[in-house]
PDB file of N, CA and C in Angstrom:
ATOM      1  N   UNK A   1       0.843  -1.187   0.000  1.00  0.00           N
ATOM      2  CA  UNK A   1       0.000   0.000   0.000  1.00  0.00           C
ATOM      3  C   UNK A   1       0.882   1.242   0.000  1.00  0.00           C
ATOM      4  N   UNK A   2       0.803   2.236  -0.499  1.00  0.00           N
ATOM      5  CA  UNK A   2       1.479   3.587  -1.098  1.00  0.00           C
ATOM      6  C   UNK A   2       0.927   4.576  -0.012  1.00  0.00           C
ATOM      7  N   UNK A   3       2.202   5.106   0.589  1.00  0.00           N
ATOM      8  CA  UNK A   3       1.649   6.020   1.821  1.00  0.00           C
ATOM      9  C   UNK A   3       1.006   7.134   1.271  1.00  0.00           C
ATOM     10  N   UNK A   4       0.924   8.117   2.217  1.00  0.00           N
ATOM     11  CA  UNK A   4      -0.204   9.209   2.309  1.00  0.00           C
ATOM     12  C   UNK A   4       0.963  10.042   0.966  1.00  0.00           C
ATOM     13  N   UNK A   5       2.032   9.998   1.244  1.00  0.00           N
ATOM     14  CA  UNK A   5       2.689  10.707   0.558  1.00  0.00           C
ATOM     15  C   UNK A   5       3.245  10.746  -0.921  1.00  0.00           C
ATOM     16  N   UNK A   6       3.190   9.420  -0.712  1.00  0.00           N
ATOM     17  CA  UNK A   6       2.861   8.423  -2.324  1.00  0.00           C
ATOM     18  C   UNK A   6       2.076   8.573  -2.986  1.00  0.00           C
ATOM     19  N   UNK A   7       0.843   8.939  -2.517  1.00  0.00           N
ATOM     20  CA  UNK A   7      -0.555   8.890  -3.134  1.00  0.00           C
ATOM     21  C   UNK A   7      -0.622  10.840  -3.184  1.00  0.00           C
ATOM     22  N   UNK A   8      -0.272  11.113  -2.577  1.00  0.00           N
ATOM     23  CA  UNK A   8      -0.312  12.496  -2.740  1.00  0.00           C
ATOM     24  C   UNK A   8       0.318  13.148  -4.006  1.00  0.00           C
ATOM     25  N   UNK A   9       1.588  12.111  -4.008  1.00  0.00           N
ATOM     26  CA  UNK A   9       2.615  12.816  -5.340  1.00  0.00           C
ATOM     27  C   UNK A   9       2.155  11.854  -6.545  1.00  0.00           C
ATOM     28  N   UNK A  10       1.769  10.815  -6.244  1.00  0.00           N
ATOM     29  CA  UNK A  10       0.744  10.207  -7.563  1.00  0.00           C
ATOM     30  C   UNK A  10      -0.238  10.791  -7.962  1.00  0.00           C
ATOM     31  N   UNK A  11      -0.790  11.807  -7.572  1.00  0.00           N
ATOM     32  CA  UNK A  11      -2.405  12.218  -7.673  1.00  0.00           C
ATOM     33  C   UNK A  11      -3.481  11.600  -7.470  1.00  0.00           C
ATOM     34  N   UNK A  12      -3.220  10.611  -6.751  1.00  0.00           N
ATOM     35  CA  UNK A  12      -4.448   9.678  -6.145  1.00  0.00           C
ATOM     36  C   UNK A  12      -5.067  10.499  -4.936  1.00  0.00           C
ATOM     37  N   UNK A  13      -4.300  11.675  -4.292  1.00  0.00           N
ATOM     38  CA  UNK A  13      -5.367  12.171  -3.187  1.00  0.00           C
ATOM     39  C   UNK A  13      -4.940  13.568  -3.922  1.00  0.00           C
ATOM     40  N   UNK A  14      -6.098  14.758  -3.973  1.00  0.00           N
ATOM     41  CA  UNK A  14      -5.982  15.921  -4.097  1.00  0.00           C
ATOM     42  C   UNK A  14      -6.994  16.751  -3.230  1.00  0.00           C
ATOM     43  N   UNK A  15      -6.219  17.430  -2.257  1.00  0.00           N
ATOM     44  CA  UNK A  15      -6.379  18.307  -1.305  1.00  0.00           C
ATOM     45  C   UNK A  15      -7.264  19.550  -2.025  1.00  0.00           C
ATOM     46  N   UNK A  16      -7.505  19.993  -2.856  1.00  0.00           N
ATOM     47  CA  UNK A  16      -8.653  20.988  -3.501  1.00  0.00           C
ATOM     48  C   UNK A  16      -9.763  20.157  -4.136  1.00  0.00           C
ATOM     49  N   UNK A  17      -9.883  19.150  -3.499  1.00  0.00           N
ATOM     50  CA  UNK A  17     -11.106  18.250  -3.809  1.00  0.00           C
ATOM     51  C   UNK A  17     -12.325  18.368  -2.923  1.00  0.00           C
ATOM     52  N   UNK A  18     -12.009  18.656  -1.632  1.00  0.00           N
ATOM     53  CA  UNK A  18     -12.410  18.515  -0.757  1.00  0.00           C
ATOM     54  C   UNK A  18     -13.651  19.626  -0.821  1.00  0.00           C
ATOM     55  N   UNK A  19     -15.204  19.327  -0.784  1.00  0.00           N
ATOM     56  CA  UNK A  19     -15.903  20.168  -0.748  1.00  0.00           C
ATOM     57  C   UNK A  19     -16.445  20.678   0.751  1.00  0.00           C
ATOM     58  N   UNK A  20     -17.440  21.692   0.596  1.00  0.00           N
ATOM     59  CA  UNK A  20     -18.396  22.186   2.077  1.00  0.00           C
ATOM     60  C   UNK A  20     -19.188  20.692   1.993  1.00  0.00           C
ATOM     61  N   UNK A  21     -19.501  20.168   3.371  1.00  0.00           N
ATOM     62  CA  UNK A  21     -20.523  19.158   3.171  1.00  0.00           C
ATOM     63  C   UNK A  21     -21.980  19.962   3.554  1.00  0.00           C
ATOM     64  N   UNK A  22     -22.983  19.381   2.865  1.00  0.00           N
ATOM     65  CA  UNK A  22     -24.121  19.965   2.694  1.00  0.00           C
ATOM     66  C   UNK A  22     -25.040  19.953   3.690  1.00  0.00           C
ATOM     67  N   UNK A  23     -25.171  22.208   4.199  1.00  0.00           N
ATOM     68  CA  UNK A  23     -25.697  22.180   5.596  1.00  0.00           C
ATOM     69  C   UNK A  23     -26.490  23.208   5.229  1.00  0.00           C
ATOM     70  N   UNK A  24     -27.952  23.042   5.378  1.00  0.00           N
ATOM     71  CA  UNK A  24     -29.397  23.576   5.250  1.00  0.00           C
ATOM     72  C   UNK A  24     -28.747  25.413   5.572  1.00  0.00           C
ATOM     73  N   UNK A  25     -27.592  25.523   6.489  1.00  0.00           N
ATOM     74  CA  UNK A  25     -27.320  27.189   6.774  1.00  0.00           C
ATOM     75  C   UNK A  25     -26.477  27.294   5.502  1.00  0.00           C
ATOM     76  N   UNK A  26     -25.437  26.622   5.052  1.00  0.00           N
ATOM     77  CA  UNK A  26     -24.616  27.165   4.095  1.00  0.00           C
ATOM     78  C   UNK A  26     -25.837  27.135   2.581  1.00  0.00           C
ATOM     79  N   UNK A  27     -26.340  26.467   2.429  1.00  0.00           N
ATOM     80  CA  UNK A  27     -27.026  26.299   1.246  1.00  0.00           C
ATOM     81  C   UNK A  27     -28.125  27.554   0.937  1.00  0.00           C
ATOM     82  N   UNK A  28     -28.582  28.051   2.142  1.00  0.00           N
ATOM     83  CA  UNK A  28     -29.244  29.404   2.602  1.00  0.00           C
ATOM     84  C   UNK A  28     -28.533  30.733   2.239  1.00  0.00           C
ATOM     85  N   UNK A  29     -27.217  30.950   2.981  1.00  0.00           N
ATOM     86  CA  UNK A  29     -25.997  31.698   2.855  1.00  0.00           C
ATOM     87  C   UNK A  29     -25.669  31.624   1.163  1.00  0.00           C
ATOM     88  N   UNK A  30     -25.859  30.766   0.482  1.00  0.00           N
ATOM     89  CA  UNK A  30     -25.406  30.631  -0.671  1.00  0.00           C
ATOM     90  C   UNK A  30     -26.342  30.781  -1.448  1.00  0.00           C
ATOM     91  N   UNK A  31     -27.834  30.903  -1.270  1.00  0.00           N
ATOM     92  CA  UNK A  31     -28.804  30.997  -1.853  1.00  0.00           C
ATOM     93  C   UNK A  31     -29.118  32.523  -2.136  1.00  0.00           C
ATOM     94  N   UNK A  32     -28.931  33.376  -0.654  1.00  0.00           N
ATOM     95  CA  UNK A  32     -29.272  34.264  -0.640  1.00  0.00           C
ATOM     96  C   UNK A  32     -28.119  35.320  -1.062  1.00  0.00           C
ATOM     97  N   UNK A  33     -27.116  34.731  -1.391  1.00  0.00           N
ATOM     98  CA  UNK A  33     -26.133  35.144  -2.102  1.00  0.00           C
ATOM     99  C   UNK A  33     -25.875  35.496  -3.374  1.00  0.00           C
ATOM    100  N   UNK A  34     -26.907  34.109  -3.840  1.00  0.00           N
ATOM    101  CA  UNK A  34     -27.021  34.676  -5.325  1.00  0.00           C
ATOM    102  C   UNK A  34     -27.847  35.618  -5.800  1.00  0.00           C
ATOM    103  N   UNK A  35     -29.208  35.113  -4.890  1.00  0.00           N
ATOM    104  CA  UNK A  35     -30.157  36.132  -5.636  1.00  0.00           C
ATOM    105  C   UNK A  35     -29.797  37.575  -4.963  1.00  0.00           C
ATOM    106  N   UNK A  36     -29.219  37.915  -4.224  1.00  0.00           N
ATOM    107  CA  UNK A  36     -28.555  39.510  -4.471  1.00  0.00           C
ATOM    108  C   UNK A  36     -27.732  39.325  -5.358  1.00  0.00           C
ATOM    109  N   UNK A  37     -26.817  38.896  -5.654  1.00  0.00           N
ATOM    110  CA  UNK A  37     -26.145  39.400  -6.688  1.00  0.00           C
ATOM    111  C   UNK A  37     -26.807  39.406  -8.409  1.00  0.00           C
ATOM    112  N   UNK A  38     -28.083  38.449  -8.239  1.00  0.00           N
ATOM    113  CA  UNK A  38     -29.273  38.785  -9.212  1.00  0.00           C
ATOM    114  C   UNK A  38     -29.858  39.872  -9.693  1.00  0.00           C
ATOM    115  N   UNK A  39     -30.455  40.337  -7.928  1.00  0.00           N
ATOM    116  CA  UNK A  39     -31.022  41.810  -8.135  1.00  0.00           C
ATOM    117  C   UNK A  39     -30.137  42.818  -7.754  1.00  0.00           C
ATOM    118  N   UNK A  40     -28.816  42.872  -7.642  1.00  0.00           N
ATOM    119  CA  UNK A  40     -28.006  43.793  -7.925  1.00  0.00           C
ATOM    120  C   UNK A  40     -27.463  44.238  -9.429  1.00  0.00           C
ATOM    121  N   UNK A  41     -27.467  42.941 -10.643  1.00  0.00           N
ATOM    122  CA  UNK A  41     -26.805  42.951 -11.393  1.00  0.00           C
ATOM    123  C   UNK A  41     -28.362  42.994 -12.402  1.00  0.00           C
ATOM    124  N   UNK A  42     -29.047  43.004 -11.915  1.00  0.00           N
ATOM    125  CA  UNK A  42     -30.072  43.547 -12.739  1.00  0.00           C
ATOM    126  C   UNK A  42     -30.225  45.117 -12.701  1.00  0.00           C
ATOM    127  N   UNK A  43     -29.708  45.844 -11.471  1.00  0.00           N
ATOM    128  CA  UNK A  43     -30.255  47.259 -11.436  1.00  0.00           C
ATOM    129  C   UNK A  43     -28.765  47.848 -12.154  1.00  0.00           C
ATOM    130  N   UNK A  44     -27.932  47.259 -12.998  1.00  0.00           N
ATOM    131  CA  UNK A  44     -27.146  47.670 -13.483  1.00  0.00           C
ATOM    132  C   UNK A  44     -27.151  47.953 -14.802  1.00  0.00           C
ATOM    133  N   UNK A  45     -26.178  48.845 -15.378  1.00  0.00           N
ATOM    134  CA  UNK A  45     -25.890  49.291 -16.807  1.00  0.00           C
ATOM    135  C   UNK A  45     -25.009  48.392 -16.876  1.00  0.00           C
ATOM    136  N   UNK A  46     -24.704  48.009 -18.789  1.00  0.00           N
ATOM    137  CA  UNK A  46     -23.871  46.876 -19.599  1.00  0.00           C
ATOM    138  C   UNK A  46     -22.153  47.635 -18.899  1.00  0.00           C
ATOM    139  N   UNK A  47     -21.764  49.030 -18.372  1.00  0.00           N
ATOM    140  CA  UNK A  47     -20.907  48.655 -18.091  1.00  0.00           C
ATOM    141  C   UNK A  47     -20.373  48.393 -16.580  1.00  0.00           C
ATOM    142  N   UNK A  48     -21.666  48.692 -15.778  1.00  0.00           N
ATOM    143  CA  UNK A  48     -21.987  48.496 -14.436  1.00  0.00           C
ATOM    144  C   UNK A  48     -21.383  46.716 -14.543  1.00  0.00           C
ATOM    145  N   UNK A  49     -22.305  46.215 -14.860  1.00  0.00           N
ATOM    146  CA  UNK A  49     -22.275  44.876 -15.152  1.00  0.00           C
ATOM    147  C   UNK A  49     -21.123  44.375 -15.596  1.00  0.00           C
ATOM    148  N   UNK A  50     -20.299  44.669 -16.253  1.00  0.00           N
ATOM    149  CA  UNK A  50     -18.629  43.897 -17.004  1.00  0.00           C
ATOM    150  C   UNK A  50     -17.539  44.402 -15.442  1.00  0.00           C
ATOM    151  N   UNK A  51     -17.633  45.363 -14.822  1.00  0.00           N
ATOM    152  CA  UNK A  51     -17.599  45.929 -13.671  1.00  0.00           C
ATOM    153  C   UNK A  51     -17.852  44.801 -12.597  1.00  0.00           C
ATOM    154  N   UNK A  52     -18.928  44.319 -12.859  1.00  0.00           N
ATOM    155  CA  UNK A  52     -19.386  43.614 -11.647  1.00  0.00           C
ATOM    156  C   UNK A  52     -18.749  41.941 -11.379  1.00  0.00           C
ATOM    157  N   UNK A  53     -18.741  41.868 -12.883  1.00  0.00           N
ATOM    158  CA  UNK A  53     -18.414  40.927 -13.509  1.00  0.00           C
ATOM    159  C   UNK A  53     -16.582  40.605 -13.256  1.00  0.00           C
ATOM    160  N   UNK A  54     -15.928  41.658 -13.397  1.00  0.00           N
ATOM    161  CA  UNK A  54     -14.249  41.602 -13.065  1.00  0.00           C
ATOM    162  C   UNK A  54     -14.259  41.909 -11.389  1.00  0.00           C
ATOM    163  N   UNK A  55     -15.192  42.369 -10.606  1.00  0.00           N
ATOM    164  CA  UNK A  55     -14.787  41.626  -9.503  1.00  0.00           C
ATOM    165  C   UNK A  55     -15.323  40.519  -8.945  1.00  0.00           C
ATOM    166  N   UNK A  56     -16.303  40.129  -9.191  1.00  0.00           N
ATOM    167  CA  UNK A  56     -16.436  38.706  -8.666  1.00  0.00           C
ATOM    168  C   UNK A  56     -15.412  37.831  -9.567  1.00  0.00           C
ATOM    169  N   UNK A  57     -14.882  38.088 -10.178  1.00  0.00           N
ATOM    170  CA  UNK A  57     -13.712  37.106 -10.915  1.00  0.00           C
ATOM    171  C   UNK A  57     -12.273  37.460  -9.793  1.00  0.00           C
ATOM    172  N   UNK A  58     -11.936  38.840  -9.925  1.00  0.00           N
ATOM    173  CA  UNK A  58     -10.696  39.229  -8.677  1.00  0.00           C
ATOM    174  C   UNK A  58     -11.353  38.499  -7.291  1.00  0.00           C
ATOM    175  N   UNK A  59     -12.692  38.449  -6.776  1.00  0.00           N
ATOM    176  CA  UNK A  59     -12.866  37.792  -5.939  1.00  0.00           C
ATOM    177  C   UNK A  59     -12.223  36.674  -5.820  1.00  0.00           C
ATOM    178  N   UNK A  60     -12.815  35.728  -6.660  1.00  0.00           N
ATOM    179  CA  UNK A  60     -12.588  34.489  -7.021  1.00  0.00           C
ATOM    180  C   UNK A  60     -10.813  33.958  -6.960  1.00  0.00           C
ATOM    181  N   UNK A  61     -10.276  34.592  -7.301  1.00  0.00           N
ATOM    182  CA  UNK A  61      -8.935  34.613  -7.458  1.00  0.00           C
ATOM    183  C   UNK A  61      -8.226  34.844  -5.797  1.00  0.00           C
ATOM    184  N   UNK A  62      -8.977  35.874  -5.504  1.00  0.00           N
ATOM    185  CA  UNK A  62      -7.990  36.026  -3.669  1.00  0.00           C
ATOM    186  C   UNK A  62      -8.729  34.975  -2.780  1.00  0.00           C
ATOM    187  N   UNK A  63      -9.869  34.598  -3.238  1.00  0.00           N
ATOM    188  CA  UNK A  63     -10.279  33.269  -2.588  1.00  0.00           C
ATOM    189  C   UNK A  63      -9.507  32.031  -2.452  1.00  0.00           C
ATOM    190  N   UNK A  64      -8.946  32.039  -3.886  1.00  0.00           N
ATOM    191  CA  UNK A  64      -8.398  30.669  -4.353  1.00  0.00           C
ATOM    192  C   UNK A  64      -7.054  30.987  -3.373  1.00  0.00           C
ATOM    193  N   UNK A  65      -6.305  32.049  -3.504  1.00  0.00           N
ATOM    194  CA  UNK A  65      -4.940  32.411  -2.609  1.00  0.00           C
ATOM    195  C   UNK A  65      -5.364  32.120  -1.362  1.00  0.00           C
ATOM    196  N   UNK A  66      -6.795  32.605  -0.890  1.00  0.00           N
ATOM    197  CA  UNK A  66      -6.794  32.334   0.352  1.00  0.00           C
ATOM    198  C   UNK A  66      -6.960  30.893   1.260  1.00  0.00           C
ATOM    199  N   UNK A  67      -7.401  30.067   0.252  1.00  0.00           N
ATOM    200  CA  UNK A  67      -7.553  28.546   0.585  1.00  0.00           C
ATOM    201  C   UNK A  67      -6.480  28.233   0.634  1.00  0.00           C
ATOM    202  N   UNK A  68      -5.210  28.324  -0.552  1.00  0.00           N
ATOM    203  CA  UNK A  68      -4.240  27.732  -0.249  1.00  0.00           C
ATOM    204  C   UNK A  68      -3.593  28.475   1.126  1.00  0.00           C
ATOM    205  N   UNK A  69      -3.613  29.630   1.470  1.00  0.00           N
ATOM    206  CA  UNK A  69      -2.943  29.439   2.955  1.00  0.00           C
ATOM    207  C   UNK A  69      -3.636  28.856   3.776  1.00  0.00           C
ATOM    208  N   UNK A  70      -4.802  29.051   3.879  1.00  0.00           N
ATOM    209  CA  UNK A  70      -5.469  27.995   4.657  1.00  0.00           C
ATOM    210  C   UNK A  70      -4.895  26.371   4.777  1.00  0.00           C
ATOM    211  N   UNK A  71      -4.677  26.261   3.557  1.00  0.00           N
ATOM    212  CA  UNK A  71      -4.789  24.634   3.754  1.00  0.00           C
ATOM    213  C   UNK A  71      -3.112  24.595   3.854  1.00  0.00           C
ATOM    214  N   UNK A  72      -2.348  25.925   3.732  1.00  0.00           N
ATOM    215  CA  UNK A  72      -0.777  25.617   4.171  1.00  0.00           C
ATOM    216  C   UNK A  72      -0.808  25.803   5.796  1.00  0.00           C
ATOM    217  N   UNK A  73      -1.558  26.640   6.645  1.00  0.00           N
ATOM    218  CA  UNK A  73      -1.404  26.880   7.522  1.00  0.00           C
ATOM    219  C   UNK A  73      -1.717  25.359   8.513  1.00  0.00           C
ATOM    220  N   UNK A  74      -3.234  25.063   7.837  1.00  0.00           N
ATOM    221  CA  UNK A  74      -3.816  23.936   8.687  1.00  0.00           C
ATOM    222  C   UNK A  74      -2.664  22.395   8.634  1.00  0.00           C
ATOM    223  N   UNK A  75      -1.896  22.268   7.461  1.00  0.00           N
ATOM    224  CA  UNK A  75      -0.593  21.352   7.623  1.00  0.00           C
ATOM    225  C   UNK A  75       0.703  21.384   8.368  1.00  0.00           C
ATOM    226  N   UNK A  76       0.392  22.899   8.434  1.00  0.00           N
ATOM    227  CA  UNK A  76       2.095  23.160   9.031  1.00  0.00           C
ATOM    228  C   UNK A  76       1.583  23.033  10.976  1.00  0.00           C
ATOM    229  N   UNK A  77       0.346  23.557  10.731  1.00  0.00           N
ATOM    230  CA  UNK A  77      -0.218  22.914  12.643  1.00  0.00           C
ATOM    231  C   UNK A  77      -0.396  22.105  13.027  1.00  0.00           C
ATOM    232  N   UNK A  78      -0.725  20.908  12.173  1.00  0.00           N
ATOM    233  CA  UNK A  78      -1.039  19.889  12.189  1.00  0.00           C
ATOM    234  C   UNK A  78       0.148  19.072  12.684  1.00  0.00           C
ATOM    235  N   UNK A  79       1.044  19.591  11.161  1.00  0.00           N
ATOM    236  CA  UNK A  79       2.905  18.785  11.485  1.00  0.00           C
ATOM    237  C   UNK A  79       3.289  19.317  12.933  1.00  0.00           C
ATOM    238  N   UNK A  80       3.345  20.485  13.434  1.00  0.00           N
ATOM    239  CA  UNK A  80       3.427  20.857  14.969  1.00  0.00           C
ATOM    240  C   UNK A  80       2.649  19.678  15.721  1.00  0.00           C
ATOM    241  N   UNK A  81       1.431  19.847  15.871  1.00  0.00           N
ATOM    242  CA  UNK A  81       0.702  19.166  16.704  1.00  0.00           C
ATOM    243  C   UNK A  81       1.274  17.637  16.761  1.00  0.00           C
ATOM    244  N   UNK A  82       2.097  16.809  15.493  1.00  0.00           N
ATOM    245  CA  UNK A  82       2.604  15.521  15.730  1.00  0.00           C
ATOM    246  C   UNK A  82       3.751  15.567  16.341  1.00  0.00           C
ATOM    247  N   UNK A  83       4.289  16.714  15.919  1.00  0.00           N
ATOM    248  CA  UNK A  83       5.966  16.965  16.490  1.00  0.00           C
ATOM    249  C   UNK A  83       5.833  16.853  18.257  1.00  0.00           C
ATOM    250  N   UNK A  84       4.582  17.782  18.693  1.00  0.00           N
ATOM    251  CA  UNK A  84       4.666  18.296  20.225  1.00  0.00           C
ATOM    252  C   UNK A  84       4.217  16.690  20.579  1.00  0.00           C
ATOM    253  N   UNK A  85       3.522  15.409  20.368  1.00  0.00           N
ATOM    254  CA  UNK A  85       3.042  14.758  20.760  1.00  0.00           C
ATOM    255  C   UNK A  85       4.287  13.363  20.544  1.00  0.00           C
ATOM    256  N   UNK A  86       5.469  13.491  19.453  1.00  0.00           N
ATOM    257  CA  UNK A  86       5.867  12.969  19.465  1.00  0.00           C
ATOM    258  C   UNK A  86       7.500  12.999  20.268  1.00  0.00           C
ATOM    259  N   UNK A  87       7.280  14.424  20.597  1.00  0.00           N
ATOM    260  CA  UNK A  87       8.820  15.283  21.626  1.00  0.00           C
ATOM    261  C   UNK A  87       8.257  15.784  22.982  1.00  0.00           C
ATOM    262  N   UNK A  88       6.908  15.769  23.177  1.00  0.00           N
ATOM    263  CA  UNK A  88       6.618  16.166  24.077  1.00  0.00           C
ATOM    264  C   UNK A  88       6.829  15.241  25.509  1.00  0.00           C
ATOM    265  N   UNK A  89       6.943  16.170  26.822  1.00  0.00           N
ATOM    266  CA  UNK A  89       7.723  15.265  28.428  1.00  0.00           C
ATOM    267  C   UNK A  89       5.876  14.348  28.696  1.00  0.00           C
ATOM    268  N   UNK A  90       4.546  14.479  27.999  1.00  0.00           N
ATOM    269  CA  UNK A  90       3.797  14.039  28.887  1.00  0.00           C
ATOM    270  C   UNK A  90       2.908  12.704  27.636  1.00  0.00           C
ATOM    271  N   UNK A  91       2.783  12.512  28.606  1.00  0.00           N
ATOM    272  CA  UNK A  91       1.943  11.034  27.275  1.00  0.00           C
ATOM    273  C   UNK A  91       0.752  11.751  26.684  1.00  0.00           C
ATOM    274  N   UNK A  92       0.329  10.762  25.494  1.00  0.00           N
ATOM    275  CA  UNK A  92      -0.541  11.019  24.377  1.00  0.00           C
ATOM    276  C   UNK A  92      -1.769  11.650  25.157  1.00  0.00           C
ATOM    277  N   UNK A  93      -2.155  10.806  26.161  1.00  0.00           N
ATOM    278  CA  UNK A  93      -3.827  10.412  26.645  1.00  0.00           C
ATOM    279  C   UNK A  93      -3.818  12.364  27.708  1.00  0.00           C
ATOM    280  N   UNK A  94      -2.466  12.848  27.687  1.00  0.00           N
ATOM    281  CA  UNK A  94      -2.417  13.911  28.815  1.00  0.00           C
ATOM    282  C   UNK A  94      -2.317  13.462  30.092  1.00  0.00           C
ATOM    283  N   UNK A  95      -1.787  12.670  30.097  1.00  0.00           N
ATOM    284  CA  UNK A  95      -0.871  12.373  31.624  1.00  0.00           C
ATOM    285  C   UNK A  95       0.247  12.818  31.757  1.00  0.00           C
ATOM    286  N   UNK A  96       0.435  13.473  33.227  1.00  0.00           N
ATOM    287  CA  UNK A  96       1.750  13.858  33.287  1.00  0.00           C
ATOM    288  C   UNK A  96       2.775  13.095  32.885  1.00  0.00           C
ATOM    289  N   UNK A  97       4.612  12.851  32.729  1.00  0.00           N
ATOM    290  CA  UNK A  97       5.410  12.052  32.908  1.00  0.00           C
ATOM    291  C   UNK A  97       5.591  11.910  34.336  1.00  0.00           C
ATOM    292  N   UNK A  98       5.909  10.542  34.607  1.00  0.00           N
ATOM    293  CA  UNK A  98       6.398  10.201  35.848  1.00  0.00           C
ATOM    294  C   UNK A  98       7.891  10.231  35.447  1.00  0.00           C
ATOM    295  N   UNK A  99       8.038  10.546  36.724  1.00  0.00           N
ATOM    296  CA  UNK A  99      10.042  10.722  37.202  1.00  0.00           C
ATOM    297  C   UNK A  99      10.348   9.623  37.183  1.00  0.00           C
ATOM    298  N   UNK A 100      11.479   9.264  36.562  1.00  0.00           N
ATOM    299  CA  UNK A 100      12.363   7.942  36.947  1.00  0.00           C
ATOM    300  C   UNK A 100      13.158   8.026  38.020  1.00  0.00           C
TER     301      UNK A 100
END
């Protein structure tokens, strides 16, 4: 079997795959998201609109930057969090060390 890291550099796992799982508030949030930007982009002129149009695209773009730090930040805490558990003086479960 091909570790996590194997499969990572094979392209068998890809980390921007990963969707929102589907929650009655986000689907709401996202609903009501569009239809403003419906009846916003209706009360617009053709160049209101190409306008409106290049920033929800620049949106789109500092989003995408912003996931990837996200998902650099949430690895590099993660790798901490194994490091402190694997160097750390107290056991896994949070028990102190006993003195020898």
């Amino acid at each position: 079997m091909e570790s996590v890291i194997e499969q990572l550099y094979n392209g068998n796992i890809d980390p921007t795959s990963w969707q929102l799982p589907q929650d009655p508030k986000s689907d709401e949030a996202s609903d009501r998201r569009y239809k403003l930007y419906e009846k916003l982009r209706g009360t617009l002129d053709e160049d209101g609109k190409a306008l409106l149009e290049a920033f929800m695209k620049a949106q789109e773009e500092e989003d995408a930057f912003m996931q990837i730090g996200r998902f650099s930040y949430g690895l590099k805490f993660g790798i901490l969090l194994m490091v402190d558990v694997f160097t750390g003086s107290g056991e896994v479960i949070g028990e102190e060390a006993t003195e020898s």
